[in-house]
C-alpha atoms as a PDB file:
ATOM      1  CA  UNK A   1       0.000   0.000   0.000  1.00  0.00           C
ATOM      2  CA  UNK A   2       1.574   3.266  -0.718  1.00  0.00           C
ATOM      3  CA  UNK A   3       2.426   5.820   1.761  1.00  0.00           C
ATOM      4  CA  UNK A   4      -0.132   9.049   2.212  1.00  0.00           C
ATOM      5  CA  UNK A   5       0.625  11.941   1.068  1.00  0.00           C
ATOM      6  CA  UNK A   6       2.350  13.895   3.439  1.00  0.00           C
ATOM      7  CA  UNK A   7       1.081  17.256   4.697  1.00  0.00           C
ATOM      8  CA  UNK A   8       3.141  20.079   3.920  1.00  0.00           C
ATOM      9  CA  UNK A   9       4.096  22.974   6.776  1.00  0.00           C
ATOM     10  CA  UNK A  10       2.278  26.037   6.279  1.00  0.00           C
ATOM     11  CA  UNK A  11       3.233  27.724   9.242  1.00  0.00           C
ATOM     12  CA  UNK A  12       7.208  28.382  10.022  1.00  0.00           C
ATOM     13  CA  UNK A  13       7.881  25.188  12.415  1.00  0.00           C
ATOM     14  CA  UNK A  14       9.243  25.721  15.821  1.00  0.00           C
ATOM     15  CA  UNK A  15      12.612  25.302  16.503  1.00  0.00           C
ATOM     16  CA  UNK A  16      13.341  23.552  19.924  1.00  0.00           C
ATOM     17  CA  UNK A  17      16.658  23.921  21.554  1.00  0.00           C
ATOM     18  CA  UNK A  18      18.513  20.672  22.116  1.00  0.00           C
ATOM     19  CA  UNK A  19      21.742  20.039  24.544  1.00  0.00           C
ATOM     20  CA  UNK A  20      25.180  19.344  23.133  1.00  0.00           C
ATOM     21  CA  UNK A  21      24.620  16.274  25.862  1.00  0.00           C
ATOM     22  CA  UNK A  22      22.982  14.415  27.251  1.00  0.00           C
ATOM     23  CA  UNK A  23      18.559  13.504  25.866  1.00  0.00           C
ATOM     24  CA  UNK A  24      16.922  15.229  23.765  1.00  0.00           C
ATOM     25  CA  UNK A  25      14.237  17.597  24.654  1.00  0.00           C
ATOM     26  CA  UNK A  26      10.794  16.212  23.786  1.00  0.00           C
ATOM     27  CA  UNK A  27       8.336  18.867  23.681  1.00  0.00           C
ATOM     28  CA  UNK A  28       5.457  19.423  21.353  1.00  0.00           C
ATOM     29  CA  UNK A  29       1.235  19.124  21.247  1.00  0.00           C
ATOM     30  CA  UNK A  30      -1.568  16.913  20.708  1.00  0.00           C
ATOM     31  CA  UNK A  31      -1.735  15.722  16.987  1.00  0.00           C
ATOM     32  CA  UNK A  32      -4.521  14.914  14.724  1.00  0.00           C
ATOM     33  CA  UNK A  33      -4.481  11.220  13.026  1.00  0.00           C
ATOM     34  CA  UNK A  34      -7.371  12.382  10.329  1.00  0.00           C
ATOM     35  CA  UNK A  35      -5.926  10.706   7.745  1.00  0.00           C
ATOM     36  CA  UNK A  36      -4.895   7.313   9.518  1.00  0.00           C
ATOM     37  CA  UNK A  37      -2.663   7.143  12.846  1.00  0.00           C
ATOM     38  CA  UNK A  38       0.579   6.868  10.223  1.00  0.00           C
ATOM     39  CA  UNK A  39      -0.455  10.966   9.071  1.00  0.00           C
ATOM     40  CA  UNK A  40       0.199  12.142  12.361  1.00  0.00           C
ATOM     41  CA  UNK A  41       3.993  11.807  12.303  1.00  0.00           C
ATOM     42  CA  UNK A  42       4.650  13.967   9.137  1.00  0.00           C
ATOM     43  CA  UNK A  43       1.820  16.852  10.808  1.00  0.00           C
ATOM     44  CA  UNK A  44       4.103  16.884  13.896  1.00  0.00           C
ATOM     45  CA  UNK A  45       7.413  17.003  12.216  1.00  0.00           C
ATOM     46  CA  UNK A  46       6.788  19.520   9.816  1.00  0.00           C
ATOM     47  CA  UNK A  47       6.183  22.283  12.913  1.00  0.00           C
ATOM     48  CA  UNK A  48       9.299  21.012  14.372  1.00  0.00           C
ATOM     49  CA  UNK A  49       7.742  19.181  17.122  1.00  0.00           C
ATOM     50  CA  UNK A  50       9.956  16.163  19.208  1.00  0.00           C
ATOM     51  CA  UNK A  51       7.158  14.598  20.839  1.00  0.00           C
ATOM     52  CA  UNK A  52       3.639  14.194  20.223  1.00  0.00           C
ATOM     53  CA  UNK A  53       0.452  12.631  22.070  1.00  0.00           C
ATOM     54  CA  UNK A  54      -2.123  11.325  19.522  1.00  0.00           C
ATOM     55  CA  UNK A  55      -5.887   9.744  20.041  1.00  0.00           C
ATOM     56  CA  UNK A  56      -5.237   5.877  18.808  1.00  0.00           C
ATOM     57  CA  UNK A  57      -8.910   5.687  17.551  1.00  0.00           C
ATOM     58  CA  UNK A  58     -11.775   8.180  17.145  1.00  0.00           C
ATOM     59  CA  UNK A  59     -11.837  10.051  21.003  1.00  0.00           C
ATOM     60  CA  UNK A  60     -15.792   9.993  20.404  1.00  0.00           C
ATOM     61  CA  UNK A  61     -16.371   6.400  20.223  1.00  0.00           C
ATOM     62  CA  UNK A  62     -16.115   3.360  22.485  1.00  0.00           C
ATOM     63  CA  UNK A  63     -14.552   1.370  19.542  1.00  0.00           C
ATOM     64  CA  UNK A  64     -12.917   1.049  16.207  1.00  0.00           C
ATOM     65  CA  UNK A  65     -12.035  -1.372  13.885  1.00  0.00           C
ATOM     66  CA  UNK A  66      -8.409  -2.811  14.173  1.00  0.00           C
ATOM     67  CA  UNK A  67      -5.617  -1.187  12.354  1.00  0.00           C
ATOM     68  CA  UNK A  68      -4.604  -2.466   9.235  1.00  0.00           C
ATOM     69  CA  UNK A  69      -1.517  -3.937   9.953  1.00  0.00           C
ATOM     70  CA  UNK A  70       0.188  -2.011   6.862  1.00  0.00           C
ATOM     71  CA  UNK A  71      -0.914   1.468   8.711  1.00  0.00           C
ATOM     72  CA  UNK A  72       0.950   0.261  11.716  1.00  0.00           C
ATOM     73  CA  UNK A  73       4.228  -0.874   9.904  1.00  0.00           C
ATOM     74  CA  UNK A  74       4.034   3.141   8.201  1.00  0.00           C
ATOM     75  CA  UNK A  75       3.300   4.635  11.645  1.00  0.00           C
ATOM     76  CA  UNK A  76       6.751   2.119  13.100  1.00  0.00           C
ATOM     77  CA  UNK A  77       8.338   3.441  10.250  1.00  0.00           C
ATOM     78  CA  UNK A  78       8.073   6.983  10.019  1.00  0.00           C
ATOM     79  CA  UNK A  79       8.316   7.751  13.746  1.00  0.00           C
ATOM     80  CA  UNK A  80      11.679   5.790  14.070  1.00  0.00           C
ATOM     81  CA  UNK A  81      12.672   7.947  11.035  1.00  0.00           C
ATOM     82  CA  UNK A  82      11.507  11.084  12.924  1.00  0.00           C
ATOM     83  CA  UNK A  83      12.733  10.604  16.149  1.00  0.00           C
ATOM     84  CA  UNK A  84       9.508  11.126  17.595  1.00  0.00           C
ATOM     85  CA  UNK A  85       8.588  10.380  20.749  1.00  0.00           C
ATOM     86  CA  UNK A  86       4.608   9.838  20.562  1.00  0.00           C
ATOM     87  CA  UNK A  87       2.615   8.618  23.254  1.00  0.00           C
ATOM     88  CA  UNK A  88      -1.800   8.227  23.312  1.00  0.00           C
ATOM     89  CA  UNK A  89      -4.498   9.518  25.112  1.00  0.00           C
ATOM     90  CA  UNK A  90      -7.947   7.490  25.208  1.00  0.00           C
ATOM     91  CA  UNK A  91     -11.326   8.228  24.525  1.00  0.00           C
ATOM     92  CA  UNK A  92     -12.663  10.680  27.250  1.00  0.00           C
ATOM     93  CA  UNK A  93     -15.923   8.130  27.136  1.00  0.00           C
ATOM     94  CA  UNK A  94     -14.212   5.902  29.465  1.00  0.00           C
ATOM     95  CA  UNK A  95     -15.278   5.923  33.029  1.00  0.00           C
ATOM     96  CA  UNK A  96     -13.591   2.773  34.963  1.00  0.00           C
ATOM     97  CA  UNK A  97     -14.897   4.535  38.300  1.00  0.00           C
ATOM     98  CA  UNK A  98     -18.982   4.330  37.137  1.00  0.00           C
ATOM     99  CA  UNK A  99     -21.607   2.724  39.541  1.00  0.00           C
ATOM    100  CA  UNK A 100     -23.459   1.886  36.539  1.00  0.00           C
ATOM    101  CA  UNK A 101     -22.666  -1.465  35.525  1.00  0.00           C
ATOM    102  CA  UNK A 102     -23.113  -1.528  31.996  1.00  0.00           C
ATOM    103  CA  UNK A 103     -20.557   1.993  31.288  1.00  0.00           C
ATOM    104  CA  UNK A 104     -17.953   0.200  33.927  1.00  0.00           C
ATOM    105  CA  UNK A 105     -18.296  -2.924  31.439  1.00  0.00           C
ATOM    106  CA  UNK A 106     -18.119  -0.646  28.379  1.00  0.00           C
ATOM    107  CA  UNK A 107     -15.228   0.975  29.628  1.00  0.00           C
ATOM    108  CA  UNK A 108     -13.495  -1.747  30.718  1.00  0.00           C
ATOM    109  CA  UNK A 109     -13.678  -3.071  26.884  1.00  0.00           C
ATOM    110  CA  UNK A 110     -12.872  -0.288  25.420  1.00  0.00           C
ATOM    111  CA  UNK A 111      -9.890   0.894  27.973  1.00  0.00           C
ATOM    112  CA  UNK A 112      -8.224  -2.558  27.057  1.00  0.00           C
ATOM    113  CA  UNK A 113      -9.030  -2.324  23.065  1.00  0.00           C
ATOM    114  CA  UNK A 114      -7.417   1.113  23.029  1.00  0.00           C
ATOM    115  CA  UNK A 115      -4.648  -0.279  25.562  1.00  0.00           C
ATOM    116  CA  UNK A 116      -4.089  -3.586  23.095  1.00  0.00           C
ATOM    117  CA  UNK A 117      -4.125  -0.270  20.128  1.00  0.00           C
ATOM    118  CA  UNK A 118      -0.983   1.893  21.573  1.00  0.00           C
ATOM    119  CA  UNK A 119       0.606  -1.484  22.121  1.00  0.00           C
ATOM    120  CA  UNK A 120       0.505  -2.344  18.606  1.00  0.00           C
ATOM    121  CA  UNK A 121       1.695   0.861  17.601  1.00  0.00           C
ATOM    122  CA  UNK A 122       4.919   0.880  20.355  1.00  0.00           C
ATOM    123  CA  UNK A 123       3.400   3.676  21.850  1.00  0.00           C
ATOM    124  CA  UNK A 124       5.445   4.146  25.650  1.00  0.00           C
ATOM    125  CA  UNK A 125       2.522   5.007  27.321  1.00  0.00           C
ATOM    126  CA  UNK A 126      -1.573   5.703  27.000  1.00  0.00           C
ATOM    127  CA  UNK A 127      -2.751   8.667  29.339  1.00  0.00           C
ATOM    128  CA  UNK A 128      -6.201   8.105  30.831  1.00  0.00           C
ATOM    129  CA  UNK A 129      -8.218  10.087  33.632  1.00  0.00           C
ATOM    130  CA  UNK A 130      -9.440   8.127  36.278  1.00  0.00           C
ATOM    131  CA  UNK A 131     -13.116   8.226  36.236  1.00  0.00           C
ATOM    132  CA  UNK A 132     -15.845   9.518  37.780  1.00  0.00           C
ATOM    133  CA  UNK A 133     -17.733   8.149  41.243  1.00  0.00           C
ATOM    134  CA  UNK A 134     -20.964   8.994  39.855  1.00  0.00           C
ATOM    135  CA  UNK A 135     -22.652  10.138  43.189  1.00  0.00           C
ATOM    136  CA  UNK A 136     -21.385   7.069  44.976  1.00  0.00           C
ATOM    137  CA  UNK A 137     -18.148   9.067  46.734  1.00  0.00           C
ATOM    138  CA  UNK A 138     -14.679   9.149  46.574  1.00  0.00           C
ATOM    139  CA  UNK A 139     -13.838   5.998  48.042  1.00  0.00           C
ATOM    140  CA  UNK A 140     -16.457   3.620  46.556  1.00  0.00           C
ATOM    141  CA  UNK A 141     -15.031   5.328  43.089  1.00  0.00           C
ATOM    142  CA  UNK A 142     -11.622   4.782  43.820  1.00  0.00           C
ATOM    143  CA  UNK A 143     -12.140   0.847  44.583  1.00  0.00           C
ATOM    144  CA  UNK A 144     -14.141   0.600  41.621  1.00  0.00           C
ATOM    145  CA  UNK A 145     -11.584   2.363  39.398  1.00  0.00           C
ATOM    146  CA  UNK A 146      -9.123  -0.097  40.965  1.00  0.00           C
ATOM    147  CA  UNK A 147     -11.433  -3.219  39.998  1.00  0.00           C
ATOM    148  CA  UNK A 148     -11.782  -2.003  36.322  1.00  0.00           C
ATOM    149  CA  UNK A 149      -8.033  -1.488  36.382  1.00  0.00           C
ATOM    150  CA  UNK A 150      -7.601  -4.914  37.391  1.00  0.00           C
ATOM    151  CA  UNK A 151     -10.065  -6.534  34.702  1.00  0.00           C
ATOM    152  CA  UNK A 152      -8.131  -4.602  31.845  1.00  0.00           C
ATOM    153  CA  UNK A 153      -4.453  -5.601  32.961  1.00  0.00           C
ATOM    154  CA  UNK A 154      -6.115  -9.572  33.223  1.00  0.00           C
ATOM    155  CA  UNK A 155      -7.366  -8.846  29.686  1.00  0.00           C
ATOM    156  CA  UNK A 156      -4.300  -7.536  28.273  1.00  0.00           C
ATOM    157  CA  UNK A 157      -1.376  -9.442  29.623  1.00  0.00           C
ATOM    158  CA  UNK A 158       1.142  -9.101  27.375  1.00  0.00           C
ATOM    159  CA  UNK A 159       0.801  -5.361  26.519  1.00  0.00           C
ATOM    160  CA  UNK A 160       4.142  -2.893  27.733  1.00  0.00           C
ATOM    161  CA  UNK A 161       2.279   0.144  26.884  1.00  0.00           C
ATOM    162  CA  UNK A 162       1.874   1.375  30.425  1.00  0.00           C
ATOM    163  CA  UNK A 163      -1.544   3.390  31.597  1.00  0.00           C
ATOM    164  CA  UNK A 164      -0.443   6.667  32.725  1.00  0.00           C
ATOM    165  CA  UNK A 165      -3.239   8.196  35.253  1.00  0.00           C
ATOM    166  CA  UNK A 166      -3.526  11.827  34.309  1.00  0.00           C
ATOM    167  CA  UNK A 167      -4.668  14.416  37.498  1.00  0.00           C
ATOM    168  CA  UNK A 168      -8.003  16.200  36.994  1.00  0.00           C
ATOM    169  CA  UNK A 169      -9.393  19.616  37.853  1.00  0.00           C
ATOM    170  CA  UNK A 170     -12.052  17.503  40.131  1.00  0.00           C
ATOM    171  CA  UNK A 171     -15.075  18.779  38.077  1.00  0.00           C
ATOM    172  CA  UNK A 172     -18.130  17.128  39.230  1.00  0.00           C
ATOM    173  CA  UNK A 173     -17.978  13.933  40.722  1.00  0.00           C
ATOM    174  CA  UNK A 174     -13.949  13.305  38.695  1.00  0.00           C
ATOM    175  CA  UNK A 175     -11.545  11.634  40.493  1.00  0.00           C
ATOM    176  CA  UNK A 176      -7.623  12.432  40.375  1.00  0.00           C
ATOM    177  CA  UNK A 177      -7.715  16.056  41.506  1.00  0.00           C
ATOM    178  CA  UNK A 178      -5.719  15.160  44.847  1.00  0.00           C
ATOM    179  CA  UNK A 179      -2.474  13.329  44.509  1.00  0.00           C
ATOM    180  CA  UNK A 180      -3.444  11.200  47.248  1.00  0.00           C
ATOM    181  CA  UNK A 181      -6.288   9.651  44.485  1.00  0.00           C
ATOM    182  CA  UNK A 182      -3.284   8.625  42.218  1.00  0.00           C
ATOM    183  CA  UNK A 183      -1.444   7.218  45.133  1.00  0.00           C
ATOM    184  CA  UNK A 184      -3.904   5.279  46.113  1.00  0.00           C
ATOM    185  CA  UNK A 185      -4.346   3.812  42.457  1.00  0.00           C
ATOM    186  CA  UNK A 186      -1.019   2.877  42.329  1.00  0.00           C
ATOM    187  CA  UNK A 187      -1.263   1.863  45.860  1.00  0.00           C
ATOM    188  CA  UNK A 188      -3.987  -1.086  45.117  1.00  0.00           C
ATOM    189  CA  UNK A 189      -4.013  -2.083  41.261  1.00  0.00           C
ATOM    190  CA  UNK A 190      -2.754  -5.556  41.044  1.00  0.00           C
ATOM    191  CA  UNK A 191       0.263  -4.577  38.617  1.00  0.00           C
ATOM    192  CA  UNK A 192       1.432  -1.438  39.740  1.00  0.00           C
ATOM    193  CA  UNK A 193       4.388  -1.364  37.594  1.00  0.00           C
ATOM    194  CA  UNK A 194       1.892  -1.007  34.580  1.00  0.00           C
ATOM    195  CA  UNK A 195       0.960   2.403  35.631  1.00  0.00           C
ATOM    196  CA  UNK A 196       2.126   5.419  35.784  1.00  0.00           C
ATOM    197  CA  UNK A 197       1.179   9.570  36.189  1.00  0.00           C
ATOM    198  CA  UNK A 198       0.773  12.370  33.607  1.00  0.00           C
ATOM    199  CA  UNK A 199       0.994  15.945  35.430  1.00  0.00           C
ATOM    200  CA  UNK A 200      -1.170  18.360  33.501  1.00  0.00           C
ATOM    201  CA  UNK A 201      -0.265  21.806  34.649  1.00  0.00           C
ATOM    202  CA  UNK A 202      -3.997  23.779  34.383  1.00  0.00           C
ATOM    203  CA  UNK A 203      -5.782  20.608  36.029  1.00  0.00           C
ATOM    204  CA  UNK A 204      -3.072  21.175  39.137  1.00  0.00           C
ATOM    205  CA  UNK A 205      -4.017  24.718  39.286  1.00  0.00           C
ATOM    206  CA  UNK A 206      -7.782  24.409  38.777  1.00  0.00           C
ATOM    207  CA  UNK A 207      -7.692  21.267  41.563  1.00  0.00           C
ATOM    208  CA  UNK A 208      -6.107  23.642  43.821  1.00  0.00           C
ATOM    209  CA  UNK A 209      -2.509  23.397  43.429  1.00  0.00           C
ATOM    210  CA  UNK A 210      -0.315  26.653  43.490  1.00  0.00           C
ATOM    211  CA  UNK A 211       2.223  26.311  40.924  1.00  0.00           C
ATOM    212  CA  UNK A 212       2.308  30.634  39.820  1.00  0.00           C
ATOM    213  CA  UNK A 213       5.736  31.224  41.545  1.00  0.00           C
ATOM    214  CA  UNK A 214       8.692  29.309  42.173  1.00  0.00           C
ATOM    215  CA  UNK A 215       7.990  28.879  45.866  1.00  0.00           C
ATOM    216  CA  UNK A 216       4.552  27.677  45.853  1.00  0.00           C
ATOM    217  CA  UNK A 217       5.530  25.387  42.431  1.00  0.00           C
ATOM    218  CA  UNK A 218       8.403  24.186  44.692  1.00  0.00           C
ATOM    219  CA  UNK A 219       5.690  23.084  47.542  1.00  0.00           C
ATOM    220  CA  UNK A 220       3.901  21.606  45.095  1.00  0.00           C
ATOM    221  CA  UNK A 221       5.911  19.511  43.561  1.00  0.00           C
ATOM    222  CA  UNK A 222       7.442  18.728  47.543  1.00  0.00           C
ATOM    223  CA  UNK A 223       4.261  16.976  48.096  1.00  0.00           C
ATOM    224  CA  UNK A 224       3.727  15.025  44.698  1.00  0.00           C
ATOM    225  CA  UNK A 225       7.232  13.602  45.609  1.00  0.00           C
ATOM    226  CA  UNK A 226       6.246  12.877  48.795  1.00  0.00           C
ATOM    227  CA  UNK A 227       2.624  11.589  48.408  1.00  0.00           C
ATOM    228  CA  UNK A 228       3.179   9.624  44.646  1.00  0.00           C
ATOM    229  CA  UNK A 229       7.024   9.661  43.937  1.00  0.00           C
ATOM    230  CA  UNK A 230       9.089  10.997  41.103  1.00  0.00           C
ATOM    231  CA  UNK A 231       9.767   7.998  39.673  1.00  0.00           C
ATOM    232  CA  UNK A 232       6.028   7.497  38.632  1.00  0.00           C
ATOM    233  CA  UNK A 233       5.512  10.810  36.201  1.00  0.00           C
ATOM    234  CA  UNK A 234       5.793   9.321  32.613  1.00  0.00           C
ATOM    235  CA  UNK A 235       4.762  12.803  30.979  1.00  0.00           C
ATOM    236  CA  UNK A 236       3.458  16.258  31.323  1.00  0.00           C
ATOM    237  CA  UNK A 237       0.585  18.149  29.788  1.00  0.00           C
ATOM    238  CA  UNK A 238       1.875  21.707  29.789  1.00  0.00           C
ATOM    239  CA  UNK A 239      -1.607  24.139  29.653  1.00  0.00           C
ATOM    240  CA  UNK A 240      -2.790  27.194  30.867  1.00  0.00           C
ATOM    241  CA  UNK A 241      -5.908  27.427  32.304  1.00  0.00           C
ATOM    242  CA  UNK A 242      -8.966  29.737  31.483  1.00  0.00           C
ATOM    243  CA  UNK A 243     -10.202  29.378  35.269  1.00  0.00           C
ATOM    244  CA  UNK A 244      -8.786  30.188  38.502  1.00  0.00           C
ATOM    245  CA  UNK A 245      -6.908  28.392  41.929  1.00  0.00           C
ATOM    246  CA  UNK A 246      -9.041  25.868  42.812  1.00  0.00           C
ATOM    247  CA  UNK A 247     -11.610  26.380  40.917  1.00  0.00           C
ATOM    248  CA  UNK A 248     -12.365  22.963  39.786  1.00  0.00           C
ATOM    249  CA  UNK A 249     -13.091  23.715  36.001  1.00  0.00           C
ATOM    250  CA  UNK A 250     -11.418  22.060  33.479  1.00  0.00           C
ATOM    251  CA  UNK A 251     -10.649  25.073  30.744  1.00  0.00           C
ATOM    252  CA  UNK A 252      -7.630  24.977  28.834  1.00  0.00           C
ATOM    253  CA  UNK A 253      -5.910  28.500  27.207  1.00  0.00           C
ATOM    254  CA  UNK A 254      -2.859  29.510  25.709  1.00  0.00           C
ATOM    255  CA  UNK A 255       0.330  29.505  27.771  1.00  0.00           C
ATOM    256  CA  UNK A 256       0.589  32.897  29.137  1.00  0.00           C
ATOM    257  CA  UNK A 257      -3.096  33.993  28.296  1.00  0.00           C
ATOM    258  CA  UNK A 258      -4.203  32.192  31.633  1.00  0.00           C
ATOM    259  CA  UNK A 259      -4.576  31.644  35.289  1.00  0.00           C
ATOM    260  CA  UNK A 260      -1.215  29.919  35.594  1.00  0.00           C
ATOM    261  CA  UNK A 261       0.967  32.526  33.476  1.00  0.00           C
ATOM    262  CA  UNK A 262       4.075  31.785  31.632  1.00  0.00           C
ATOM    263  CA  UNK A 263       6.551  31.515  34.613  1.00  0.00           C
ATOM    264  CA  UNK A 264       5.191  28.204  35.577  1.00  0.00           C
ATOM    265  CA  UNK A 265       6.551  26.663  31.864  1.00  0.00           C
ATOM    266  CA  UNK A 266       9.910  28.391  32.914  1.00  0.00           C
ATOM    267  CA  UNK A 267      10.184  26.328  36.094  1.00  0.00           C
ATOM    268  CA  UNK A 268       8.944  23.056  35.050  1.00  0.00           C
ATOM    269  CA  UNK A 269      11.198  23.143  31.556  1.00  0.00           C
ATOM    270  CA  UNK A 270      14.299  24.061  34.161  1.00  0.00           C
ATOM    271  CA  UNK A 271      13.704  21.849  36.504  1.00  0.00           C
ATOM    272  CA  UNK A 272      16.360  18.713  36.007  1.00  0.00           C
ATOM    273  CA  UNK A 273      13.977  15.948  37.318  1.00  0.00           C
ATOM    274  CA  UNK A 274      11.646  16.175  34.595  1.00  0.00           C
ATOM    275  CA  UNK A 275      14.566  17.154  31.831  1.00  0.00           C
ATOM    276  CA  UNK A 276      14.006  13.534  30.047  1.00  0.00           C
ATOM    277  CA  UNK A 277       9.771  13.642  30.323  1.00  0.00           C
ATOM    278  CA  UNK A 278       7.637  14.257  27.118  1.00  0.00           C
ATOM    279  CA  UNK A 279       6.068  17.379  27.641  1.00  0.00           C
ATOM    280  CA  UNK A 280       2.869  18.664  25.426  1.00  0.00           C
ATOM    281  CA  UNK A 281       0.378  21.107  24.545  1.00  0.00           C
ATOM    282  CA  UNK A 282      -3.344  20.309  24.746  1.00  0.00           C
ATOM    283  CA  UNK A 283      -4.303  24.353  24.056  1.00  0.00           C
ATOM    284  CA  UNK A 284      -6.870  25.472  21.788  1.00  0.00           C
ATOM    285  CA  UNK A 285      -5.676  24.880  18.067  1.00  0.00           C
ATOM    286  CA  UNK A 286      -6.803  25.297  14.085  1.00  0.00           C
ATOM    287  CA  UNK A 287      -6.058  22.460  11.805  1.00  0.00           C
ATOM    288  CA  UNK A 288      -2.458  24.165  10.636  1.00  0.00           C
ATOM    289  CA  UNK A 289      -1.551  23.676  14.464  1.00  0.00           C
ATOM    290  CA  UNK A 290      -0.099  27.685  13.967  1.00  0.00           C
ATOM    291  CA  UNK A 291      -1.413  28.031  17.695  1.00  0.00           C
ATOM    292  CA  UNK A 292       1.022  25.117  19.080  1.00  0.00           C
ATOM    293  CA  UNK A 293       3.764  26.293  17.284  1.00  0.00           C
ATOM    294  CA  UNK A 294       3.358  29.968  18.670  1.00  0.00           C
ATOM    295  CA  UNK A 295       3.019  28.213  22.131  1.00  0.00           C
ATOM    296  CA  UNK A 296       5.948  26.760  21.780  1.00  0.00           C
ATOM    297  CA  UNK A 297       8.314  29.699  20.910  1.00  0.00           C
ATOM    298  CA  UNK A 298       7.251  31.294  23.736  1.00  0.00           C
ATOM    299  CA  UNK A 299       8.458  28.770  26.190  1.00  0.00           C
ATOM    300  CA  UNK A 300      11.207  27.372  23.915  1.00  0.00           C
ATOM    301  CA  UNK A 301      13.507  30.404  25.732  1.00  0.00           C
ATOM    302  CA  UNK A 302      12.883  28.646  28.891  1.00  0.00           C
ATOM    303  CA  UNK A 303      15.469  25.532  27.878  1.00  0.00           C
ATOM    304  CA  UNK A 304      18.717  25.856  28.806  1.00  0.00           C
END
């Protein structure tokens, strides 16, 4: 079958400053796979990204049909060309913490489809949000998240594509806006060295968590050591956030244009311990991704 045709840049790509040692920086934005997953990896290099976080199926649908296995040799392909570290994100649909029996089973399937997906594709990691209790409280929705967990590492036991829990901005009746929620996920799930944590920067801030100056980001980030551990945080979602400290609203903006202000991206791209983590966008964007790019350059300065 022969290759796609490959978009073409129409905005001047982003040019991200890498060491004369040591890894490279990975930094870039979510990427469309319109097209087939294999179309991402040419959209992403051609604004200069180094890392990418795609959707492994349509985000708006419990399941797909399997990948052809030729679209999964050209995604292999092209990203070991590219040098592009790409990681997933599943289907927002998926709620492993539901009282309702029939969306836990639903999401259960699906979680381990999508899971069996980024596997396929060598993907490092697939981001997922906890869940939601439903009504039923925070501890009744953690256990359950923990038994749906459970059911999708029994029905996927060969997979290395690890499930990274994501923090939330606690809307509603979410889970994952305290750290102590992740803990406790990792804490209980039968294989806990499946799992890890993706940090996304507006969900700490809108959950409650000062991270606007370097000695509140510095508490912070004291306490996710302490509570979870560095040695869980697989990637970060760098955001800004539309909505205030603890407001509990899930709103993403443009880095600088928010709540959490451009001096946060400054400390978490210069801070060492997360120097080899993926790091990228989920801000509002047009189909040329000009918005990412001009994200990007702002922050780009940061890495030294």
């Amino acid at each position: 079958m022969p290759p796609k045709k490959s978009p073409q840049a129409v905005v001047e790509p982003v040019v991200i400053p890498q060491p004369k040692k040591g890894a490279k920086i990975r930094l870039g934005a979510h990427t469309s796979i319109s097209g087939g997953v294999a179309e991402s990896i040419p959209r992403a290099v051609a604004v200069g990204f180094t890392a990418a976080q795609i959707f492994v199926k349509n985000n708006k649908q419990w399941f797909a049909p399997d990948l052809d296995p030729a679209d999964i040799k050209l995604f292999r392909d092209r990203q070991e060309a590219a040098d592009l570290v790409v990681f997933g994100h599943n289907s927002y649909l998926v709620n492993p913490g539901s009282p309702k029996d029939d969306v836990f089973d639903t999401s259960v399937k699906s979680l381990a489809a999508e899971l069996l997906r980024a596997d396929s594709l060598g993907l490092p990691f697939l981001v997922m949000h906890p869940g939601s209790h439903g009504g039923a409280g925070e501890e009744a929705g953690l256990q359950r998240v923990v038994e749906g967990l459970d059911l999708v590492l029994k029905a996927t036991p060969k997979v290395q594509t690890k499930l990274a829990l994501e923090n939330t901005a606690g809307q509603g009746s979410c889970l994952g806006q305290k750290f102590e929620h992740l803990a406790y996920l990792l804490n209980h799930v039968s294989q806990p060295e499946r799992f890890g944590v993706c940090l996304d920067t507006a969900h700490l801030l809108e959950a409650g968590y000062d991270i606007r100056d370097e000695k509140h980001y510095t508490a912070t980030f004291a306490e996710f050591e302490r509570v979870i551990g560095k040695q869980w945080l697989l990637g970060f979602h760098l955001n800004d956030s539309k909505t205030p400290l603890g407001s509990r609203v899930d709103r993403h903006e443009h880095l600088g244009a928010g709540h959490v202000g451009l001096e946060t991206f400054r400390f978490v791209l210069q801070d060492k311990r997360w120097r080899d983590i993926p790091k990228v966008l989920e801000t509002p964007k047009s189909e040329d991704m000009r918005e990412d790019v001009d994200n990007l350059k702002k922050i780009c300065p940061f890495i030294n």
